[in-house]
N, C-alpha and C. Protein backbone atom coordinates (compact mmCIF):
# COMPACT_ATOMS: atom_id res chain seq x y z
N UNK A 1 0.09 11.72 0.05
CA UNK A 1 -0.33 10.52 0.73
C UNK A 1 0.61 9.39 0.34
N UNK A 2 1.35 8.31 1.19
CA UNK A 2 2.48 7.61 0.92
C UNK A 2 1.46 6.27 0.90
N UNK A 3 1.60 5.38 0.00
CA UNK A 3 0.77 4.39 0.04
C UNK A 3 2.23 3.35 -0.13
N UNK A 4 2.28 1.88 0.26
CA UNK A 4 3.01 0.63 -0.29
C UNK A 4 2.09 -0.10 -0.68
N UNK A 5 2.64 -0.45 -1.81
CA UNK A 5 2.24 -1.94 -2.78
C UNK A 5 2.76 -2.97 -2.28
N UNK A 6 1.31 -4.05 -2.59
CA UNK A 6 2.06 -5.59 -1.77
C UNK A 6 1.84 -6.55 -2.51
N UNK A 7 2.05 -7.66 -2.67
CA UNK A 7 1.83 -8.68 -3.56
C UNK A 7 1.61 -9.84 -2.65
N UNK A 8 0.80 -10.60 -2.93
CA UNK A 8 0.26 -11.36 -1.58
C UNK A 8 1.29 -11.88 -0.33
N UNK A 9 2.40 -12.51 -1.17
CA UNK A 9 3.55 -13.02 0.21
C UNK A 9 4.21 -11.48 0.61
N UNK A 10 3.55 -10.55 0.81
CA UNK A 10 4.33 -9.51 1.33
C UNK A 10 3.61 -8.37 2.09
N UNK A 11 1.98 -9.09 2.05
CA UNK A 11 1.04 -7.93 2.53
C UNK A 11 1.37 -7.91 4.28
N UNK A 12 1.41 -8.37 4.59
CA UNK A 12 1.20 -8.88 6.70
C UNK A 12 2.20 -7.73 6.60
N UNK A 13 3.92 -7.77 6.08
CA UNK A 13 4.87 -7.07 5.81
C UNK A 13 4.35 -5.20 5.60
N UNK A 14 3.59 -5.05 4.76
CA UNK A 14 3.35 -3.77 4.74
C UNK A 14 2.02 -3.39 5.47
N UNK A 15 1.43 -4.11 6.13
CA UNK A 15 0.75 -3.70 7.03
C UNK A 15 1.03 -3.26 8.04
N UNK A 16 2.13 -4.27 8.78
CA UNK A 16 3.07 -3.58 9.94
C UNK A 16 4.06 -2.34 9.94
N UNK A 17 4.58 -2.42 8.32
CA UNK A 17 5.03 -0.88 8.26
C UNK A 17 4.14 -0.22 8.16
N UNK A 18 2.84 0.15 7.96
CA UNK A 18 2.30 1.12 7.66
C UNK A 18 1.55 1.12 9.38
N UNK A 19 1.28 0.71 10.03
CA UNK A 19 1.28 0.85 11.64
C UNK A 19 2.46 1.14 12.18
N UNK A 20 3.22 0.40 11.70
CA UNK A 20 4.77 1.20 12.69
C UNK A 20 5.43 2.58 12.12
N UNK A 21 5.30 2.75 10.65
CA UNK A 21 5.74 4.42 10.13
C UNK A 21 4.37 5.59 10.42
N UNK A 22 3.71 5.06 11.13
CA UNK A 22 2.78 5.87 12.13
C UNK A 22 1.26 6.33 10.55
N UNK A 23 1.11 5.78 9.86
CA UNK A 23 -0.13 5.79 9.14
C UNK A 23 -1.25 5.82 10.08
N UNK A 24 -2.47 6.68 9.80
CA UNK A 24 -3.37 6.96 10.87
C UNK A 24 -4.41 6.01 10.08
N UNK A 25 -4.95 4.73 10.84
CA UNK A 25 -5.84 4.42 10.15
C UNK A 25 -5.55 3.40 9.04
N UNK A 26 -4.41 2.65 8.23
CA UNK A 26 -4.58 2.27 7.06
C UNK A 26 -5.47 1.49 6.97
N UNK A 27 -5.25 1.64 5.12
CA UNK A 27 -6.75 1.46 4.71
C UNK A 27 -5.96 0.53 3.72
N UNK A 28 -6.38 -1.61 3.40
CA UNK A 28 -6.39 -2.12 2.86
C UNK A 28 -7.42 -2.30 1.48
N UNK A 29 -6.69 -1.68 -0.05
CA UNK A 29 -7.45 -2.11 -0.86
C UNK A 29 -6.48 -2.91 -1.73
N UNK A 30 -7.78 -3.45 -2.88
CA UNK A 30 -7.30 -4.01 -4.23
C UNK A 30 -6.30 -3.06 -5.33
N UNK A 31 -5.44 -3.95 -5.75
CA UNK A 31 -4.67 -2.76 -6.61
C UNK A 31 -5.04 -3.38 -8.16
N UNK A 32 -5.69 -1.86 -8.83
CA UNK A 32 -5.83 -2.65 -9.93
C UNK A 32 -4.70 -1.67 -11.15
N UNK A 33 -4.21 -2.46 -11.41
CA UNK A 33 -2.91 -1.27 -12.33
C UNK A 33 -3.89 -0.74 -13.38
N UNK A 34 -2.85 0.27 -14.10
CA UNK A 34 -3.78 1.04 -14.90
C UNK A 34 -2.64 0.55 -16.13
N UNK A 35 -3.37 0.58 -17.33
CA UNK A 35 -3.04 0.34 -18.78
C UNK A 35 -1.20 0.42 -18.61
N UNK A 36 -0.24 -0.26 -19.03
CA UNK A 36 1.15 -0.06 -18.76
C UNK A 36 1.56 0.48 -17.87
N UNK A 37 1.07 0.68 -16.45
CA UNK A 37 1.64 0.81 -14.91
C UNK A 37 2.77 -0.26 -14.81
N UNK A 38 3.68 0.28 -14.28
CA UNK A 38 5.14 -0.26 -14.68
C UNK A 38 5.15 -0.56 -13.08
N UNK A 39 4.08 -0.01 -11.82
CA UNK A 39 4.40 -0.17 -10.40
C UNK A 39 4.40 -1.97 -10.36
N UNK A 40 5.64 -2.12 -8.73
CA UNK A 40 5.57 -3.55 -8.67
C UNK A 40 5.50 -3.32 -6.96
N UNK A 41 5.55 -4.46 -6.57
CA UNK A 41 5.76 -4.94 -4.94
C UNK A 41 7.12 -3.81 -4.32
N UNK A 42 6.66 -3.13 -3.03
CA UNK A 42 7.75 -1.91 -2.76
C UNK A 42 8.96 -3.45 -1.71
N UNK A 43 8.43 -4.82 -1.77
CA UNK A 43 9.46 -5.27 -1.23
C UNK A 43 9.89 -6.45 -1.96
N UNK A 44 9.40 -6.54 -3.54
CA UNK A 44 10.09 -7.36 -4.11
C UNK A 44 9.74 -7.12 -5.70
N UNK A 45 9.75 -7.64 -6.78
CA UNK A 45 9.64 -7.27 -7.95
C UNK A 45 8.20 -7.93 -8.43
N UNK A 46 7.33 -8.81 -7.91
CA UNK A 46 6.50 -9.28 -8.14
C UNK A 46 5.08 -7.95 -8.27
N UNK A 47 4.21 -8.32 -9.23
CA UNK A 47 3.44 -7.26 -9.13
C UNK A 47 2.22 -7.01 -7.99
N UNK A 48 2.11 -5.94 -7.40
CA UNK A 48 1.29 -5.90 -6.72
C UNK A 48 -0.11 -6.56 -6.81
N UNK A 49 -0.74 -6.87 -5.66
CA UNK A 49 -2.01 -7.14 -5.49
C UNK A 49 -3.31 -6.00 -4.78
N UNK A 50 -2.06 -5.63 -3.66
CA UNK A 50 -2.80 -5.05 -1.94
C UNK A 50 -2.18 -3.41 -2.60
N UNK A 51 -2.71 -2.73 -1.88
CA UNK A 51 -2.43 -0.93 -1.86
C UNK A 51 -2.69 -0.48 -0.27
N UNK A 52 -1.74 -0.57 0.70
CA UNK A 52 -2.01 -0.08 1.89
C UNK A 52 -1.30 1.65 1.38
N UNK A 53 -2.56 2.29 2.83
CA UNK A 53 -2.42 3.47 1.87
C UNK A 53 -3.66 4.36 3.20
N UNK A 54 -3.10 5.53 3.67
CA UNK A 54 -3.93 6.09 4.34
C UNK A 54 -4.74 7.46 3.92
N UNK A 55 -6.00 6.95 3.82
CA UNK A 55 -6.78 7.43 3.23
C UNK A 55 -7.80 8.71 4.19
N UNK A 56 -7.09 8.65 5.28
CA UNK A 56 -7.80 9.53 6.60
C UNK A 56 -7.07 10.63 7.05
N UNK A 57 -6.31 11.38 6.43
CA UNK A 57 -5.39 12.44 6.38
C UNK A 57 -5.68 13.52 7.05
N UNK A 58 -5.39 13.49 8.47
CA UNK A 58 -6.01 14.89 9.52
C UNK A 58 -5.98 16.37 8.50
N UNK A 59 -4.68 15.84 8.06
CA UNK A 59 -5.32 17.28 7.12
C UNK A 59 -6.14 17.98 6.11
N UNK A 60 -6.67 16.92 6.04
CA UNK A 60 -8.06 17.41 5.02
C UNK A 60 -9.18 17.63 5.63
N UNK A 61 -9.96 18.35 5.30
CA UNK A 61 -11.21 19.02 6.05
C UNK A 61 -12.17 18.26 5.34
């Protein structure tokens, strides 16, 4: 499952990629890092906020 991280000035940004790289469905949540998660913003270095991320995967039953 391909999810992008967003950090608030960058969410609108990965919303539209994740509608235009054909995500079925994305699904906007909270990102909460885990203990020394080193992840940041996939379009800038700031740390994430947003986790777009499709969570409706035809291929799962």
């Amino acid at each position: 499952m391909k999810s992008i991280h967003a950090c608030q000035e960058h969410i609108e940004e990965a919303l539209d990629d994740a509608v235009y790289t054909g995500f079925e469905m994305p699904v906007l949540e909270q990102f909460t890092p885990v203990d020394n998660d080193q992840t940041k913003c996939t379009y800038c270095k700031s740390q994430p906020i947003y986790m777009v991320a499709n969570f409706c995967s035809p291929t799962k039953s």
